[in-house]
Protein backbone atom coordinates (compact mmCIF):
# COMPACT_ATOMS: atom_id res chain seq x y z
CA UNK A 1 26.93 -42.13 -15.67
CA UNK A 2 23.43 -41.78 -17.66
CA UNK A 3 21.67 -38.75 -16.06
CA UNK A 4 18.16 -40.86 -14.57
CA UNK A 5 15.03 -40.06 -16.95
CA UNK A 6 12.31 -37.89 -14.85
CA UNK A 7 9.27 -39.16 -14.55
CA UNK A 8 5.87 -37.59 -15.87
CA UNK A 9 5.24 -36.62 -12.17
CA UNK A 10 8.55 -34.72 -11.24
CA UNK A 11 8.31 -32.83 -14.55
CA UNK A 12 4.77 -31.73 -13.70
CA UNK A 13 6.35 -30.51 -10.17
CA UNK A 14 8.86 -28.63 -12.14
CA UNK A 15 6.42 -27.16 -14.44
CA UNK A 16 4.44 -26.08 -10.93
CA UNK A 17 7.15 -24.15 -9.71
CA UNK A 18 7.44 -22.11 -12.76
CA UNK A 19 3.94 -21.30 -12.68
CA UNK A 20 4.32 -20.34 -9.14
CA UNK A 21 7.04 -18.48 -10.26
CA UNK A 22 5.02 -16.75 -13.34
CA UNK A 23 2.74 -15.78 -10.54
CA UNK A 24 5.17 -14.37 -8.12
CA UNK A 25 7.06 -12.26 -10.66
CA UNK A 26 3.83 -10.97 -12.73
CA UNK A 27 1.19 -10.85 -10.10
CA UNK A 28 3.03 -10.48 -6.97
CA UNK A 29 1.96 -13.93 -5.23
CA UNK A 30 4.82 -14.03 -2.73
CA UNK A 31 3.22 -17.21 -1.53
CA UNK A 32 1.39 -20.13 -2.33
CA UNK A 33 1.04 -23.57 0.48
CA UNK A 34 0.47 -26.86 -0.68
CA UNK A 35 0.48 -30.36 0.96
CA UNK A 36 3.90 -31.87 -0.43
CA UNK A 37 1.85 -34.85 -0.87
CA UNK A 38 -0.49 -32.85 -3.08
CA UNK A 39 -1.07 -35.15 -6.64
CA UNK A 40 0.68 -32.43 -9.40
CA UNK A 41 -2.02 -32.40 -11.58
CA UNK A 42 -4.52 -30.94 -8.92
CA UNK A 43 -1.62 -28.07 -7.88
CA UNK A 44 -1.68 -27.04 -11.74
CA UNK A 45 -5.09 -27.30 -11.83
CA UNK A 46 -5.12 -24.72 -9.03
CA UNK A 47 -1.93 -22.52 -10.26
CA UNK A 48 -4.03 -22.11 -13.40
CA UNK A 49 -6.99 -21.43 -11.76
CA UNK A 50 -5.32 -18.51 -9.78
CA UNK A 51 -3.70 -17.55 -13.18
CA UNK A 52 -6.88 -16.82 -14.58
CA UNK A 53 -8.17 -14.76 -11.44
CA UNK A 54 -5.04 -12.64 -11.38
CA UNK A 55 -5.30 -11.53 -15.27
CA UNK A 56 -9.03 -10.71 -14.76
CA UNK A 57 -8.39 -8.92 -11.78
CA UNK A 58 -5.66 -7.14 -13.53
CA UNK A 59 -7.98 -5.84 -16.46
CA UNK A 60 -10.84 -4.67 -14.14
CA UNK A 61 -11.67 -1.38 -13.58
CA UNK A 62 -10.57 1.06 -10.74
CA UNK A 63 -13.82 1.66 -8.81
CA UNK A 64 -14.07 3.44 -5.46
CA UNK A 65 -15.13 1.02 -2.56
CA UNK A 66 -18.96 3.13 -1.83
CA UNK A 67 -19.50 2.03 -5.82
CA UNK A 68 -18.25 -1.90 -5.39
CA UNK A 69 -20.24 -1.73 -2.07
CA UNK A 70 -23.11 0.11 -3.67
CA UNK A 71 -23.07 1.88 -0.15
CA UNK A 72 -25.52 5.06 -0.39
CA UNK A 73 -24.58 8.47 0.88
CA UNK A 74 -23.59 9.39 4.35
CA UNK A 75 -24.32 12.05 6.85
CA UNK A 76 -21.56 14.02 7.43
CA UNK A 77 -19.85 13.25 10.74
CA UNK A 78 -20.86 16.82 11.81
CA UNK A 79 -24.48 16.50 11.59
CA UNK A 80 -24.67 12.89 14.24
CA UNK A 81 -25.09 12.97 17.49
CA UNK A 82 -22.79 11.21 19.63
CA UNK A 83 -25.51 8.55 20.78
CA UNK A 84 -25.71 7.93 16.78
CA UNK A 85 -22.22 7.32 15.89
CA UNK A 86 -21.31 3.82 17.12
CA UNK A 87 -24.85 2.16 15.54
CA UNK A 88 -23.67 4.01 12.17
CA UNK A 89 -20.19 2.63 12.35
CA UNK A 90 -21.86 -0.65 12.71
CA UNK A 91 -24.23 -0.44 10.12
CA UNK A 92 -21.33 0.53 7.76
CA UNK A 93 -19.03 -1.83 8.54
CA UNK A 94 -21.64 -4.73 8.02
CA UNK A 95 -22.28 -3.59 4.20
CA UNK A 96 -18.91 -3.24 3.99
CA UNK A 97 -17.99 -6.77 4.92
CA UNK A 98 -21.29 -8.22 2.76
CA UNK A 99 -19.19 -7.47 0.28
CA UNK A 100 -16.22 -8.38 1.16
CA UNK A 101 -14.44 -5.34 2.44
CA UNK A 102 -13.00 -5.19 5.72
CA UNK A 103 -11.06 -2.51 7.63
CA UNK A 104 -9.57 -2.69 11.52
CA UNK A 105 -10.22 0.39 13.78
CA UNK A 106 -7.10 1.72 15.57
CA UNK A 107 -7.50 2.55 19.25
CA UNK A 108 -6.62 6.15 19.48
CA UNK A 109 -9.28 7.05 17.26
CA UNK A 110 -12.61 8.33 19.05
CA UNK A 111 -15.78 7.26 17.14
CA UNK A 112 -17.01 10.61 15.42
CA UNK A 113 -13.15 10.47 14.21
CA UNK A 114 -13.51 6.72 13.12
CA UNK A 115 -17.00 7.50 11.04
CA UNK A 116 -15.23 10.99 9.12
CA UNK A 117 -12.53 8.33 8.46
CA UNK A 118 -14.80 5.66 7.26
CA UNK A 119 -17.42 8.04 5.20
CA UNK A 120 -15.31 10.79 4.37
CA UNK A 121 -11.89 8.84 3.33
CA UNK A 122 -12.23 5.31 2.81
CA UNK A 123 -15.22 5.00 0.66
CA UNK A 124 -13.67 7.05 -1.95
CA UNK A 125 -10.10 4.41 -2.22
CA UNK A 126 -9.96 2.71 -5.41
CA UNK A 127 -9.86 -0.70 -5.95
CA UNK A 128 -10.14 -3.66 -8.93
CA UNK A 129 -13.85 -3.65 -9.84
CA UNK A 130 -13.52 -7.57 -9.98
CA UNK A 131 -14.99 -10.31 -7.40
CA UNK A 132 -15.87 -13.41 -7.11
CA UNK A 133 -17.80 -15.51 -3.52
CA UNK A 134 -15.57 -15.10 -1.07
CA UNK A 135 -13.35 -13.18 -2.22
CA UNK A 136 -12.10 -10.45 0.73
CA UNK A 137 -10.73 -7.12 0.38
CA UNK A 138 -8.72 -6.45 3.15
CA UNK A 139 -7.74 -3.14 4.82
CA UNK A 140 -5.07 -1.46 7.09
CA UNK A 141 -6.14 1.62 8.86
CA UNK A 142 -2.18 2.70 9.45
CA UNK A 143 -1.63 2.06 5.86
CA UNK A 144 -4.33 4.67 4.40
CA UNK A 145 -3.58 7.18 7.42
CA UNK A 146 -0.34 7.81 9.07
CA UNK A 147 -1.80 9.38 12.46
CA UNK A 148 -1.65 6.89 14.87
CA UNK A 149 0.94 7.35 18.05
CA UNK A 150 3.19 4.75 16.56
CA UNK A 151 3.93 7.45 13.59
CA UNK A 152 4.80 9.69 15.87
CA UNK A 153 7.33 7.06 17.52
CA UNK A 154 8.45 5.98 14.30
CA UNK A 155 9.30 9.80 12.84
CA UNK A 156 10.64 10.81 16.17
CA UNK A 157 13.32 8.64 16.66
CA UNK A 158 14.31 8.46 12.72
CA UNK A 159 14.74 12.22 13.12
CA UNK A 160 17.15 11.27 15.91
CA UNK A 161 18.84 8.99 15.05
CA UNK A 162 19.29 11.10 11.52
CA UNK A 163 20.85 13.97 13.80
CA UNK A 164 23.12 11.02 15.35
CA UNK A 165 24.21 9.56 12.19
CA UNK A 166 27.51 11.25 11.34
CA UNK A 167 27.74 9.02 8.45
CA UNK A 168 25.96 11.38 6.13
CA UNK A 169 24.81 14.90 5.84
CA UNK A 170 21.13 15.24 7.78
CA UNK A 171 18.25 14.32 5.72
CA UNK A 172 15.57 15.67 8.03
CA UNK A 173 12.46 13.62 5.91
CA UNK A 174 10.49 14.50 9.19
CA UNK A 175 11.56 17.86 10.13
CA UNK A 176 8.60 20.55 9.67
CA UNK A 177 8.28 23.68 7.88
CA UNK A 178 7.52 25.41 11.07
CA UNK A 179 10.28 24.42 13.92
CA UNK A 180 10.49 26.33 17.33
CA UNK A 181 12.87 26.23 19.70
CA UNK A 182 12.33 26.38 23.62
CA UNK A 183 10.78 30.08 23.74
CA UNK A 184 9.63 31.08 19.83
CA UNK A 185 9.06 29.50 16.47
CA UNK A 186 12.03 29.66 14.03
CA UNK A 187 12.52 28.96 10.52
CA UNK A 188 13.51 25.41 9.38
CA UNK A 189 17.09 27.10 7.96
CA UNK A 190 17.75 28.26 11.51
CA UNK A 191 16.80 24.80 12.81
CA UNK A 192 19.10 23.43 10.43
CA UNK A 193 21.84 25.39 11.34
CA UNK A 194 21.73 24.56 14.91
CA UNK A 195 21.68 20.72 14.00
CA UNK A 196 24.83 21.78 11.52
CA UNK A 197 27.08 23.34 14.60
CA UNK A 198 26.06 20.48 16.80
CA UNK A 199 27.37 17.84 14.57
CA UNK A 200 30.32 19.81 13.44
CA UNK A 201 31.60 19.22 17.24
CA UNK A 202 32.12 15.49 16.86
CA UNK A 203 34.01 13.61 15.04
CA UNK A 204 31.89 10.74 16.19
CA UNK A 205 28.49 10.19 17.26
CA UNK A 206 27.11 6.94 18.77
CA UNK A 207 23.04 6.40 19.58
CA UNK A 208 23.45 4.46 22.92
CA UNK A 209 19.46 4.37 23.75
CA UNK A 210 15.96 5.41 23.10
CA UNK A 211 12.61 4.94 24.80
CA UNK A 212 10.07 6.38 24.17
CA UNK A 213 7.10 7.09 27.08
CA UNK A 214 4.16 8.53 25.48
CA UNK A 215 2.82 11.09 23.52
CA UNK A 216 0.35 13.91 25.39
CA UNK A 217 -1.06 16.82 23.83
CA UNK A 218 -0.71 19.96 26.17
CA UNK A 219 -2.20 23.43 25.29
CA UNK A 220 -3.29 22.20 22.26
CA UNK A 221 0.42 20.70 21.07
CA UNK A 222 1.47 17.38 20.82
CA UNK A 223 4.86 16.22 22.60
CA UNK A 224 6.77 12.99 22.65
CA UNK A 225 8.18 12.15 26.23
CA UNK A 226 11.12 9.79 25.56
CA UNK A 227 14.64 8.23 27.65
CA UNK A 228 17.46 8.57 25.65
CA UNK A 229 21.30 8.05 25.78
CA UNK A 230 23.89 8.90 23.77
CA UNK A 231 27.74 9.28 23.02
CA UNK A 232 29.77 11.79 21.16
CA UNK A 233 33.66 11.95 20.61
CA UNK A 234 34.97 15.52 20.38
CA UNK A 235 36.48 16.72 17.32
CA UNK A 236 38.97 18.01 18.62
CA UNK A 237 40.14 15.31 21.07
CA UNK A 238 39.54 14.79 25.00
CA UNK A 239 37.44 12.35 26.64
CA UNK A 240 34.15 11.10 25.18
CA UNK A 241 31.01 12.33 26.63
CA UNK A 242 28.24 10.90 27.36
CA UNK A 243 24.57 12.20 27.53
CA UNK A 244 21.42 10.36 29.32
CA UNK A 245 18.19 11.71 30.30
CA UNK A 246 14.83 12.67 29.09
CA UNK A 247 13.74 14.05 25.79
CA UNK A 248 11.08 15.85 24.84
CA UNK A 249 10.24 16.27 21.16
CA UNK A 250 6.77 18.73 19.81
CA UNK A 251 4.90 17.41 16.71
CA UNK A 252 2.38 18.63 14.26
CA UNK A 253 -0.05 16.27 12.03
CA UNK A 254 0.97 18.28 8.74
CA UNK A 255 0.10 17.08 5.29
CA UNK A 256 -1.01 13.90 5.97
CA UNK A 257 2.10 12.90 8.39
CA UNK A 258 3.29 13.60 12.04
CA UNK A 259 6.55 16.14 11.55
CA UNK A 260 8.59 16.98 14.14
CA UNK A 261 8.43 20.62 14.99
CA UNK A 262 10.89 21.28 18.54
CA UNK A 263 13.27 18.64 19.50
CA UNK A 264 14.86 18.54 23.17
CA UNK A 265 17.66 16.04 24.26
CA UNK A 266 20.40 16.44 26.97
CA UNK A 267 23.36 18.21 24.96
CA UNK A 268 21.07 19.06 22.44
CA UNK A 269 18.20 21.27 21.36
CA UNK A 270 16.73 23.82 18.68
């Protein structure tokens, strides 16, 4: 059977998708929407169009965001009032946007902390010098700063489920410099060492539940209340046991993450 002849219009589809391809693979444009009903030409048209912005884009400079904004400098966070904060914020935030840069504002930040943020850190990220109308630069607060309560979440449980994981030595990525146990600071060796004879008792760990509650600073620290449960099978034989209660883990924002200091589960702690 004679393999049917494609037409001038299917070929032009098939020379779409490699374009789209082309784009994915050199540019990163994981995604491109078009009515199916869309004539061909007018997609390439388009593809090429988007072509041409991603290759300028590519060559332009690396400018910080207060010289693409053209934004003028700042008082210092430290020198406002409170009453002058929130009508600053504003003020930035509309320059920012007029030219096309916009940022969200997490919750847990107060408003002098959202301003240092904003003047201190934000107007000094680079991006491509390179715009055109309409064009929007958009920004993620938890992706330039990793201090929000979710971090703390986040770290918290992958520490636990890292001292859990039997599978493979401990990693700690999120264990601190500066541990303490339930009455005085320790080293992180010693802290290691207690996590070392703790999983040297099982032959088999598994992580049953967690849950966290919140996170509250007290005296000045920061603690993770959380529900957990748990199951470990002893080494040396007898009948599983099983651990479920409250946890209670202390934190520190150190170098630009939240680490876990102290860490507090039933059948376990350092």
């Amino acid at each position: 059977m004679k393999d049917p002849q494609l037409t001038p219009e299917d070929e032009q589809r098939i020379e779409n998708e490699l374009k789209a391809l082309n784009l994915e693979l050199n540019h990163g444009a994981t995604h491109f929407f078009a009515s199916a009903a869309a004539p061909p030409e007018l997609v390439s048209k388009f593809l090429d169009n988007v072509a041409k912005f991603e290759e300028a884009h590519a060559k332009g400079d690396l400018v910080s965001i207060r010289q693409f904004t053209q934004v003028e400098n700042l008082p210092a966070a430290d020198e406002l009032d409170d009453s002058e904060l929130e009508p600053r914020i504003e003020t930035l935030l509309e320059q920012l946007e007029a030219k096309g840069i916009v940022i969200d504002r997490p919750e847990h930040l107060s408003a002098r902390g959202y301003y240092r943020f904003l003047a201190e850190e934000f107007l000094q990220e680079k991006i491509n010098n390179h715009a055109v109308p309409g064009m929007i630069h958009g920004f993620l607060y938890s992706e330039l700063r990793h201090d929000g309560p979710e971090f703390i979440r986040d770290h918290v449980e992958e520490t636990l489920l890292d001292l859990l994981n039997l599978g493979g030595d401990f990693q700690g990525e999120w264990l601190s410099e500066h541990c303490r146990n339930q009455a005085e600071a320790i080293t992180k060796a010693e802290a290691l060492e207690s996590i070392h004879i703790f999983r040297s008792r099982y032959e088999s760990i598994t992580p049953v539940a967690f849950q966290p509650q919140e996170a509250r600073r007290i005296y000045g620290a920061m603690y993770l209340f959380f529900g957990i449960a748990w199951e470990g099978r002893p080494l040396h034989g007898g009948e599983p046991e099983r651990y479920e209660d409250m946890g209670i883990s202390q934190v520190a924002w150190e170098d630009g993450e939240w680490r876990v200091q102290g860490l507090k589960i039933p059948g376990f702690e350092f």
